[in-house]
Protein backbone atom coordinates (compact mmCIF):
# COMPACT_ATOMS: atom_id res chain seq x y z
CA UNK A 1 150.13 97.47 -131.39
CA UNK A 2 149.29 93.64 -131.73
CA UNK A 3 146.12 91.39 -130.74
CA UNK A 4 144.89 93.56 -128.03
CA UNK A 5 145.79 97.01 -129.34
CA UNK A 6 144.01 96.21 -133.12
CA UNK A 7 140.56 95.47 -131.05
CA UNK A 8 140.78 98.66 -129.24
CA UNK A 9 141.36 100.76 -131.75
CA UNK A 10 138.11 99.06 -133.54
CA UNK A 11 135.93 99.39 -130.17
CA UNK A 12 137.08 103.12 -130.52
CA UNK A 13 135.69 103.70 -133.36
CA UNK A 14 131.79 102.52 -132.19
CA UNK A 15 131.14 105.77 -130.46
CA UNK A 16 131.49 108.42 -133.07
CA UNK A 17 130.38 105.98 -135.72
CA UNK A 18 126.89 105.74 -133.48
CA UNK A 19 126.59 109.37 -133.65
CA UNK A 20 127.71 110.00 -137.86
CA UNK A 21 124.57 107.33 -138.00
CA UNK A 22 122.15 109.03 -135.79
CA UNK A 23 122.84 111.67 -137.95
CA UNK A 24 122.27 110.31 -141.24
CA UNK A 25 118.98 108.92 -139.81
CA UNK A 26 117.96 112.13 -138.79
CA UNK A 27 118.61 113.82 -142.28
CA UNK A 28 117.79 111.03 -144.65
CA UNK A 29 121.43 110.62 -145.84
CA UNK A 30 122.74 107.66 -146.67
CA UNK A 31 125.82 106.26 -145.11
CA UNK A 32 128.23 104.07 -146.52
CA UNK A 33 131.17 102.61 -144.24
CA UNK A 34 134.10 100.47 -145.35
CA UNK A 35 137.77 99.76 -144.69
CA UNK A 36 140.96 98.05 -145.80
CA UNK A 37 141.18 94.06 -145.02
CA UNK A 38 142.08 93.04 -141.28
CA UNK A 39 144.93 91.74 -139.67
CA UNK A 40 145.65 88.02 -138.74
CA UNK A 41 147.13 87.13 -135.26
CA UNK A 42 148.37 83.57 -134.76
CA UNK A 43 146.72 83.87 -131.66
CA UNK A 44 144.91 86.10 -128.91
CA UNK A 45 147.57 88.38 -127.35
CA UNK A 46 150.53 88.08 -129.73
CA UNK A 47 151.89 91.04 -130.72
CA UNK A 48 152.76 90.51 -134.47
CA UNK A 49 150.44 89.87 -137.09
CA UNK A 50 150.19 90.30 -141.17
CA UNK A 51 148.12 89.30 -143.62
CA UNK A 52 149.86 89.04 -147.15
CA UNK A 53 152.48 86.38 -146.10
CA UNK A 54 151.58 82.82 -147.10
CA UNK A 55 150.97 82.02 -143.47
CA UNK A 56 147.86 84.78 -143.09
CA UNK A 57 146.70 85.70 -146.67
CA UNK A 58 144.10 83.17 -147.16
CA UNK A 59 142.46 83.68 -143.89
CA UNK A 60 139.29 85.75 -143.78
CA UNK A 61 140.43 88.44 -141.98
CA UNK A 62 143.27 89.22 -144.62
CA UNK A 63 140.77 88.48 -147.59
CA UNK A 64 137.55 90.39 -146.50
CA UNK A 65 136.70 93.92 -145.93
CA UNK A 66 133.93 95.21 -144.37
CA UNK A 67 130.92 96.77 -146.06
CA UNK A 68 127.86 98.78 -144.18
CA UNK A 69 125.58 100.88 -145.78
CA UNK A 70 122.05 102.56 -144.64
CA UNK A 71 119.60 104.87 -145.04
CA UNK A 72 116.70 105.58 -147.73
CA UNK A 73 115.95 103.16 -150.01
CA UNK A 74 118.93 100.37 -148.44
CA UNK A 75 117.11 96.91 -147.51
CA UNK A 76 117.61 95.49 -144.18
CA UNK A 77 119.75 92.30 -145.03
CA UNK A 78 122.85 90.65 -144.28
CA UNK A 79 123.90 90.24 -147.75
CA UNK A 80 125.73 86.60 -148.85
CA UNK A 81 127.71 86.24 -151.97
CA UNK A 82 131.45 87.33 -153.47
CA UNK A 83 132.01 90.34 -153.63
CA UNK A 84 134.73 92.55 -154.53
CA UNK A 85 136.02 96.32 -154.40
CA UNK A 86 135.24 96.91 -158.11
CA UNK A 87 131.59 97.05 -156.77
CA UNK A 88 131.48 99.33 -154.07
CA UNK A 89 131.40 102.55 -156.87
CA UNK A 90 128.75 100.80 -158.86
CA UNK A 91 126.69 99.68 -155.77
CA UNK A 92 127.11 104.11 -154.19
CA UNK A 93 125.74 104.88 -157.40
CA UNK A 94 122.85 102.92 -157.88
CA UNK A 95 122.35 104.40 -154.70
CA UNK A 96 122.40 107.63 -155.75
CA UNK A 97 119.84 106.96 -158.81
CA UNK A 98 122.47 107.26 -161.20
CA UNK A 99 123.36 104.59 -163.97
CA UNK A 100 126.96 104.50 -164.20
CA UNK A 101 129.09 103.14 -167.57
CA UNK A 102 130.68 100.00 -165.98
CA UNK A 103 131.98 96.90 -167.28
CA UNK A 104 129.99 93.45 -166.67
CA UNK A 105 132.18 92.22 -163.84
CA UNK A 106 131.29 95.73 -161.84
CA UNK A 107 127.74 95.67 -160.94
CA UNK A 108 126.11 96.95 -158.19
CA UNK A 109 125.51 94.99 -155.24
CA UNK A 110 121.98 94.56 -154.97
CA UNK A 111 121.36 96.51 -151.47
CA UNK A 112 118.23 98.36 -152.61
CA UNK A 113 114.75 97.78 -152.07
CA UNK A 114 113.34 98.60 -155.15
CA UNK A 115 114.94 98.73 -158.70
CA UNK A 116 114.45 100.33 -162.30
CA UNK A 117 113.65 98.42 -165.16
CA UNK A 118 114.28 99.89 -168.49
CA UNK A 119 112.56 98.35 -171.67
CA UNK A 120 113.25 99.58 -174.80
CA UNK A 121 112.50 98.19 -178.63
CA UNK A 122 108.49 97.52 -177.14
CA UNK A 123 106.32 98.02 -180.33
CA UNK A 124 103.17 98.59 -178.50
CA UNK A 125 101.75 98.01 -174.41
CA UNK A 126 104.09 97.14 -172.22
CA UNK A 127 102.81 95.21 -168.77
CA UNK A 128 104.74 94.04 -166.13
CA UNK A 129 103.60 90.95 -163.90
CA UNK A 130 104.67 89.53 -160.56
CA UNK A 131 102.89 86.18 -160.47
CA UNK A 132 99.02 86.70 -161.51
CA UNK A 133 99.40 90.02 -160.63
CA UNK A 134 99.76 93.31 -162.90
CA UNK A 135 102.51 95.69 -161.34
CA UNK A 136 102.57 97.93 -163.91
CA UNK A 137 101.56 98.85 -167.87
CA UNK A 138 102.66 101.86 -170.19
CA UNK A 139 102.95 102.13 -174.02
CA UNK A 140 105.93 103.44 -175.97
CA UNK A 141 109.30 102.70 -177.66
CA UNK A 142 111.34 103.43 -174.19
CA UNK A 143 109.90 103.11 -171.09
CA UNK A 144 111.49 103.15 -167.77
CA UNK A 145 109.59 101.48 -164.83
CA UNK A 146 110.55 102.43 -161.17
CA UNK A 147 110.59 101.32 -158.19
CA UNK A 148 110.54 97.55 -158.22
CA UNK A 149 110.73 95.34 -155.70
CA UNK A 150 113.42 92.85 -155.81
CA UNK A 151 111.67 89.56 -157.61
CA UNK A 152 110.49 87.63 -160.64
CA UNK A 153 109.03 89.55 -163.42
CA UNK A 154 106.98 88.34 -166.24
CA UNK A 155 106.96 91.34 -169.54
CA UNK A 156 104.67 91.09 -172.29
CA UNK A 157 104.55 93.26 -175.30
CA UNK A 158 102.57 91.48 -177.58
CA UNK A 159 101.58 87.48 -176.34
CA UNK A 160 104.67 85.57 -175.28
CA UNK A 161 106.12 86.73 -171.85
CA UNK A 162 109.81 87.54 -170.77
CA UNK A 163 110.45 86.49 -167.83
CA UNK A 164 113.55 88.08 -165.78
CA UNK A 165 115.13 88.14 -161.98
CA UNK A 166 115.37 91.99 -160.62
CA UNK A 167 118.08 92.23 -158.13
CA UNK A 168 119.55 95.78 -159.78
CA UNK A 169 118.39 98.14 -162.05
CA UNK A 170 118.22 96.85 -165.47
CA UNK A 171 117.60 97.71 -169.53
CA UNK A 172 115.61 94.86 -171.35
CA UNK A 173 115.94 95.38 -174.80
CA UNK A 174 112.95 93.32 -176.92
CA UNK A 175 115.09 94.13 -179.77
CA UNK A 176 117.41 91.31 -178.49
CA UNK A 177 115.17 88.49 -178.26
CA UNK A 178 112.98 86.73 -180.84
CA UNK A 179 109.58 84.60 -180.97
CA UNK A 180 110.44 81.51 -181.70
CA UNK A 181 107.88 78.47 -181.05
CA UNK A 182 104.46 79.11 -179.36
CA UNK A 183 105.09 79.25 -175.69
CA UNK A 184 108.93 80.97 -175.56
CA UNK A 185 111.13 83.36 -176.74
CA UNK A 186 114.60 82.72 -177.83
CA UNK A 187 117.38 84.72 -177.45
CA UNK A 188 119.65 85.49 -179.63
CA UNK A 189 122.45 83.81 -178.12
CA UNK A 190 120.56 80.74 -178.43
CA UNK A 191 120.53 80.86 -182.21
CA UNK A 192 124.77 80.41 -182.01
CA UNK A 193 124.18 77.10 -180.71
CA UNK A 194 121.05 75.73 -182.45
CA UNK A 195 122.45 77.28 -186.00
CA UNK A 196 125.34 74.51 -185.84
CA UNK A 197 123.06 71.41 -184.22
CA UNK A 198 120.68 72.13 -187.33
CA UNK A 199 123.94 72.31 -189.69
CA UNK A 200 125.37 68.69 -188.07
CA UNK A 201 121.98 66.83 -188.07
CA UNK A 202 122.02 67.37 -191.56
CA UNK A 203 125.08 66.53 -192.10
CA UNK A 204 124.58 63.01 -190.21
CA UNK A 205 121.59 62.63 -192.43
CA UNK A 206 122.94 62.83 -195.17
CA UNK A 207 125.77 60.76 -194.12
CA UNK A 208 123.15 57.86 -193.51
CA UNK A 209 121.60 58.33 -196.87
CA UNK A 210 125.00 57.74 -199.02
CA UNK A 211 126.04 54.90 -196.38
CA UNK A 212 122.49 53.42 -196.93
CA UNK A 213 122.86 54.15 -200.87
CA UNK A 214 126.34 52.12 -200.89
CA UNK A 215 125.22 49.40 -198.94
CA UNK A 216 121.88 48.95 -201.46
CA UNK A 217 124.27 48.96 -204.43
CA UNK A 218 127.01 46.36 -202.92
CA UNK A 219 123.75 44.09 -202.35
């Protein structure tokens, strides 16, 4: 087929892709179109091309695959980032208003224009802040908020905010962080690494102390 006969065969497929998305617009359907990689020519007009052999697989052509989705609910974006196929199922999904069990390296890619937030473990009001500004407030152990734009959110349940980036649907669990000084909240994560800073000051300390006692006693 080569240079020439790959770029027709895309320019075909304009036409009756127009018309599948007129139609979607018309009936509020969402579309979602995507391929397999492309092809790498060494130039315009050859005839043979390839893209896993060391000379062509680290081009973009050979390494990307297209990705097109709208309809309700999709932002109007041109999306940067890496990306991968593991989350194109997540990303149809989340779509589709459905939370799917994935693993942490396939999340959706954040094409919506509004989110969830989930926040569970609350142990009395919940309000949600963008800036000085109160988006939202409900009471109860499990409450889902909806339709979120993407953004900065400030949560408080109680007097010390928690401040998280919505760019997908989300579960904040209080449960997992804890007040710590006036002014933050530390996670629990954090605790790994100041537990053993706390446990080597003191050792140091006390390391000065005997140094300090044997010096006093050689004097």
């Amino acid at each position: 087929m080569g240079s020439v006969g790959y770029i027709q065969t895309v320019q075909a497929l304009d036409a009756p892709l127009g018309r599948l998305a007129e139609a979607c617009r018309r009936n509020s359907i969402v579309l979602v179109v995507t391929a397999d990689h492309g092809m790498s020519f060494p130039a315009s007009g050859k005839s043979k091309g390839a893209h896993a052999s060391g000379k062509y697989s680290m081009r973009l052509e050979s390494l990307r695959i297209p990705l097109v989705v709208r309809g309700p609910g999709v932002d109007n974006l041109s999306l940067s980032g890496v990306w991968s196929q593991v989350n194109i199922a997540p990303t149809i999904l989340e779509l589709l208003g459905i939370f799917g069990n994935f693993s942490e390296s396939a999340t959706g890619i954040p094409l919506k224009k509004n989110y969830d937030l989930l926040v569970a473990g609350a142990k009395g009001d919940v309000a949600i802040y963008r800036g000085e500004d109160l988006v939202a407030n409900a009471s109860g152990e499990e409450i889902t908020f909806k339709g979120l734009p993407r953004g900065i959110y400030a949560i408080k349940s109680g007097t010390t905010p928690v401040q998280i980036y919505l760019n997908g649907d989300k579960v904040l669990n209080l449960n997992d962080v804890e007040r710590s000084v006036p002014g933050g909240w530390l996670p629990q994560d954090l605790r790994k690494i100041i537990g053993p800073a706390l446990i080597l000051a003191i050792n140091l300390i006390g390391v000065a102390v005997i140094v300090r006692i044997v010096r006093k006693d050689k004097h």
